[in-house]
C-alpha atoms as a PDB file:
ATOM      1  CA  UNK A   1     275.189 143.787 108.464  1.00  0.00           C
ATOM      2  CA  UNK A   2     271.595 143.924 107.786  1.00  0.00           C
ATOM      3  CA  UNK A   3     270.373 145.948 104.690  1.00  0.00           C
ATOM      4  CA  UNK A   4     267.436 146.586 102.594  1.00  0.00           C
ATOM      5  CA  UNK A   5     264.580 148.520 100.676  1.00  0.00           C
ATOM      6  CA  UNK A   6     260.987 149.612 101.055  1.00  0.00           C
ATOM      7  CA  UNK A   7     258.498 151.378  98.709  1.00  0.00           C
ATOM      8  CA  UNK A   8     257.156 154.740 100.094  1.00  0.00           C
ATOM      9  CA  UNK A   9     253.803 155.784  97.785  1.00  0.00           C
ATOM     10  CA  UNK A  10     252.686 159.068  98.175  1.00  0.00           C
ATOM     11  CA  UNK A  11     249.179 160.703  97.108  1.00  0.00           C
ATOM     12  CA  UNK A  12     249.578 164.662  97.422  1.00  0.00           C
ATOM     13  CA  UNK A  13     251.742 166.513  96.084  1.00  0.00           C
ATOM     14  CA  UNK A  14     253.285 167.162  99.617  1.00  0.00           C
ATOM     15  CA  UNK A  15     252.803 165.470 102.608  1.00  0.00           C
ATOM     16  CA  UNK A  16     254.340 163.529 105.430  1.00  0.00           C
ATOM     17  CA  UNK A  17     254.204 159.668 105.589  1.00  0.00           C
ATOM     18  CA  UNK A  18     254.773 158.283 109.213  1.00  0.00           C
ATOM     19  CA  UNK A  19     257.195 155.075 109.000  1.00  0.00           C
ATOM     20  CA  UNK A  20     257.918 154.494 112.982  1.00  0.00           C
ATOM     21  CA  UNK A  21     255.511 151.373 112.549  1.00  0.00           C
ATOM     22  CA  UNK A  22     257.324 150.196 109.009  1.00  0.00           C
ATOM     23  CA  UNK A  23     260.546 150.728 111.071  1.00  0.00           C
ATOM     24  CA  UNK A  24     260.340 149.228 114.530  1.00  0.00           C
ATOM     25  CA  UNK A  25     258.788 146.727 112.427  1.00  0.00           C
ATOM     26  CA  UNK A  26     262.345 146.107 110.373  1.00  0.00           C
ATOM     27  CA  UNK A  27     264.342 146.330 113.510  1.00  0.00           C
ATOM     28  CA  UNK A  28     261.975 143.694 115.168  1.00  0.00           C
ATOM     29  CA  UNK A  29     262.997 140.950 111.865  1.00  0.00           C
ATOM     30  CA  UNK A  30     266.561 141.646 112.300  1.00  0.00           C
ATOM     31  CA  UNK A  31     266.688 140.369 115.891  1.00  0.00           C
ATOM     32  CA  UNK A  32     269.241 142.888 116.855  1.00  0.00           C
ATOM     33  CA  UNK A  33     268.831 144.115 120.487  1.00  0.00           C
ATOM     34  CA  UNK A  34     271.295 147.285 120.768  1.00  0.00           C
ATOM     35  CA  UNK A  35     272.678 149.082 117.522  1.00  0.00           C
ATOM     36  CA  UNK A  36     272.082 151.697 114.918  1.00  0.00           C
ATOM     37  CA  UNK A  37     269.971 152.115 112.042  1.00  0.00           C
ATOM     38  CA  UNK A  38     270.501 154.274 109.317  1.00  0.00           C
ATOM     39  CA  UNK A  39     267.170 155.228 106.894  1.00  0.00           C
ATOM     40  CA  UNK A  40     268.277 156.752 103.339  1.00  0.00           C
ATOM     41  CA  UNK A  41     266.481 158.855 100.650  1.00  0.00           C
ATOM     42  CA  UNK A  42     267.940 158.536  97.279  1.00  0.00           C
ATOM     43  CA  UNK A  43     265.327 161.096  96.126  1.00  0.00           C
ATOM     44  CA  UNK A  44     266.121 164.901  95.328  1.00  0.00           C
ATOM     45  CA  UNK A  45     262.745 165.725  95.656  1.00  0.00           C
ATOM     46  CA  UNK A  46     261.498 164.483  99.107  1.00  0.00           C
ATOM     47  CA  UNK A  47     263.621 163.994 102.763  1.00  0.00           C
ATOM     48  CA  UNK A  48     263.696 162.434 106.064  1.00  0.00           C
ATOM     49  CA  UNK A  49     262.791 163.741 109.300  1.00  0.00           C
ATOM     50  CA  UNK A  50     262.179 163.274 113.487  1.00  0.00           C
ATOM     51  CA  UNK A  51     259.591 164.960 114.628  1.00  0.00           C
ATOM     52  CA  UNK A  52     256.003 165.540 116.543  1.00  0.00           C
ATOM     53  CA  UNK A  53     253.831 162.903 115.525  1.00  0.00           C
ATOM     54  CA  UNK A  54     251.067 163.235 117.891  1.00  0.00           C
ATOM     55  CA  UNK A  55     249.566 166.047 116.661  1.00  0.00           C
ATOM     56  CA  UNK A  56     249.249 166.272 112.645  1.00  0.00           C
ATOM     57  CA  UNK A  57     248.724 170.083 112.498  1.00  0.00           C
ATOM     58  CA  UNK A  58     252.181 169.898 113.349  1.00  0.00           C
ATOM     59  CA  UNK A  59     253.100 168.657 109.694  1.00  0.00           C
ATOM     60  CA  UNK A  60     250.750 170.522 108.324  1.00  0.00           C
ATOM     61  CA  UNK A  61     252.385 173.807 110.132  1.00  0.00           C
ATOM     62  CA  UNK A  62     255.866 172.559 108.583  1.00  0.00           C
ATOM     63  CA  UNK A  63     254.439 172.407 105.260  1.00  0.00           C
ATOM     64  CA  UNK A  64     252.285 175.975 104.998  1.00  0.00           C
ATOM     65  CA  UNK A  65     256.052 177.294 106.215  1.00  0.00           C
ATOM     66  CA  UNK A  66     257.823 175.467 103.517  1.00  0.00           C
ATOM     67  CA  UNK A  67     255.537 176.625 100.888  1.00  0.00           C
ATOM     68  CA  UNK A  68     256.011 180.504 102.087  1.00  0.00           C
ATOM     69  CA  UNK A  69     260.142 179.835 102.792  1.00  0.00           C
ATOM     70  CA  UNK A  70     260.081 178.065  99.085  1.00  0.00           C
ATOM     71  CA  UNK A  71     257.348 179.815  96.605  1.00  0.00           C
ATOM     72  CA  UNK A  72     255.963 177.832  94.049  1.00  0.00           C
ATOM     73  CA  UNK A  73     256.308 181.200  91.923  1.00  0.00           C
ATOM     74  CA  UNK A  74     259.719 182.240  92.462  1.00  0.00           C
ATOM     75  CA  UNK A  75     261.818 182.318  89.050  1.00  0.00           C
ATOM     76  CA  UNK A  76     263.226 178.816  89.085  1.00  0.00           C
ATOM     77  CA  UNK A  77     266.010 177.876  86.648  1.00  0.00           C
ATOM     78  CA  UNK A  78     265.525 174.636  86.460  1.00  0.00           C
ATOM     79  CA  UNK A  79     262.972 173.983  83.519  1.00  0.00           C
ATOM     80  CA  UNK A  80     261.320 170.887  85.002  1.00  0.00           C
ATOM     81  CA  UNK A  81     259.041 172.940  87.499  1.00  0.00           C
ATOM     82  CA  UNK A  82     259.885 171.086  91.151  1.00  0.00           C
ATOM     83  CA  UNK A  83     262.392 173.711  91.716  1.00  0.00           C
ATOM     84  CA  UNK A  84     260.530 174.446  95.107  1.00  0.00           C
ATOM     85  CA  UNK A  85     260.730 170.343  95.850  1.00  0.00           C
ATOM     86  CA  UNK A  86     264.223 170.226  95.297  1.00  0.00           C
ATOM     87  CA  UNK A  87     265.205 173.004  97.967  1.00  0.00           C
ATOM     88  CA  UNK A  88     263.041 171.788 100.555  1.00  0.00           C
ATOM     89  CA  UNK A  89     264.647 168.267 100.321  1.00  0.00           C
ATOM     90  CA  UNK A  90     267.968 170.244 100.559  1.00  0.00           C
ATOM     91  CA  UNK A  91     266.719 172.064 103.866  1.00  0.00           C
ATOM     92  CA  UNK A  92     265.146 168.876 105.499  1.00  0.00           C
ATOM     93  CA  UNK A  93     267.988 166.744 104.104  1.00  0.00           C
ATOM     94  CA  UNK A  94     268.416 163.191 103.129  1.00  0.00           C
ATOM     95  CA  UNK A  95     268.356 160.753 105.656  1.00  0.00           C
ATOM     96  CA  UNK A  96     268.418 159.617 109.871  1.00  0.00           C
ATOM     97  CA  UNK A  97     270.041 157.838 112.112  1.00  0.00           C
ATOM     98  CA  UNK A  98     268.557 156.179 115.087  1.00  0.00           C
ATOM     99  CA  UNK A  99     269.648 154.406 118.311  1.00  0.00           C
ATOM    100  CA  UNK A 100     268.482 150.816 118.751  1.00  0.00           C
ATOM    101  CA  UNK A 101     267.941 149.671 122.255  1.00  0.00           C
ATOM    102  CA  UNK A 102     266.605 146.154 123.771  1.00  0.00           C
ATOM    103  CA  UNK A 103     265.475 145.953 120.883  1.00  0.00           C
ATOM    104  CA  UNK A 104     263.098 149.679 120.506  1.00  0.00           C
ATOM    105  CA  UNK A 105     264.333 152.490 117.878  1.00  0.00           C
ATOM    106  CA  UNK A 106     264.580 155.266 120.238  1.00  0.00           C
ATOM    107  CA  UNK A 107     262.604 158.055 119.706  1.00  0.00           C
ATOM    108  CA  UNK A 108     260.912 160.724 122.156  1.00  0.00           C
ATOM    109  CA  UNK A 109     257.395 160.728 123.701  1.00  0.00           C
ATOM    110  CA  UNK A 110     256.395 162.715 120.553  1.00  0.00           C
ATOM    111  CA  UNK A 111     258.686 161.803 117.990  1.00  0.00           C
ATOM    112  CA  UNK A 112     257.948 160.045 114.756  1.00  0.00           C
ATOM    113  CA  UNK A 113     260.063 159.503 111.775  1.00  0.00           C
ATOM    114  CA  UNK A 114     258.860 161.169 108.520  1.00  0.00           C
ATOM    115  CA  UNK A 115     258.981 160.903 104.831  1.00  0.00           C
ATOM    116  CA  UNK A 116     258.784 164.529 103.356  1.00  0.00           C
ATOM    117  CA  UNK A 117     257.269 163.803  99.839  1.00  0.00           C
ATOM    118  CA  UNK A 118     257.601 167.270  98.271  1.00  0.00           C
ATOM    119  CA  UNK A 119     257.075 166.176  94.502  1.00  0.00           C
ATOM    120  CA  UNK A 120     253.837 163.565  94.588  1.00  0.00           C
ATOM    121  CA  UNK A 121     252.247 161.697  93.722  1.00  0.00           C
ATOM    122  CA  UNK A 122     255.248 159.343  93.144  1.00  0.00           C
ATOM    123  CA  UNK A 123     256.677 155.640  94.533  1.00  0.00           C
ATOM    124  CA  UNK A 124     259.396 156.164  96.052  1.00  0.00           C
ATOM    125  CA  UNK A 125     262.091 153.385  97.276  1.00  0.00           C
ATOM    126  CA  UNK A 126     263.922 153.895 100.389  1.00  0.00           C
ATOM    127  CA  UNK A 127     266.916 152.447 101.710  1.00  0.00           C
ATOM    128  CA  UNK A 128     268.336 151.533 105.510  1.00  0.00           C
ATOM    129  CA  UNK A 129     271.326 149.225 107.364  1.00  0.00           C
ATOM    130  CA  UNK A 130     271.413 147.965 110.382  1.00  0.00           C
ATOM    131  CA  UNK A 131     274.809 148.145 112.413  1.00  0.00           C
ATOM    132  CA  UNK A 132     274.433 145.769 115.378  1.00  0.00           C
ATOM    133  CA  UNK A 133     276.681 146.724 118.875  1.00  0.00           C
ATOM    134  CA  UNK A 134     279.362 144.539 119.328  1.00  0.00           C
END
């Protein structure tokens, strides 16, 4: 069962990092043809996500809705002041799953997979497996 690590390095303080390239590219080395792969954050202040990747106003309309949903201003408890990062983690969540087939992580026309970096700049390190069919 295939498994491993890769660094994510963010700039902003929030953004979205396409990694359908980084990936395809992992499935590719593994040589497995049909299967699943699972991609993990172990981060409470970023998330994983599928969606539009063609157009990048579309992250960029996620992210003006985030900051309205999740106020930089609001009275936080928690004294380290990412409060806001750590609920939009929570609402985008911490990891995907995606079909392997011939050798191709499956994805729509549009889709991409995302890292939601909602505490940058930062490294992050992410983690996936590989679960081959059969």
């Amino acid at each position: 069962m295939p498994q491993g690590y890769f660094e994510v390095n963010s700039t902003g303080r929030r953004e979205y990092i396409d990694l359908s390239g980084r990936i395809q590219k992992i499935v590719q080395t593994s040589g497995i043809q049909d299967g699943l792969l699972v991609l993990y954050n172990p981060h409470t202040t970023a998330g994983l996500t599928i969606n539009e990747g063609a157009d990048a106003d579309v992250q960029k309309d996620i992210l003006d809705v985030f900051s309205r949903l999740v106020p930089d201003t609001a009275q936080y408890r928690h004294l380290e002041g990412n409060s806001p990062a750590h609920v939009m983690a929570s609402l985008v969540g911490s990891s995907v799953s995606l079909i392997i087939h011939q050798g191709h992580i499956q994805l729509g026309t549009w889709q991409r997979i995302f890292f939601c970096e909602f505490d940058g700049p930062r490294r992050r390190t992410l983690r996936w497996l590989l679960l081959a069919d059969g």
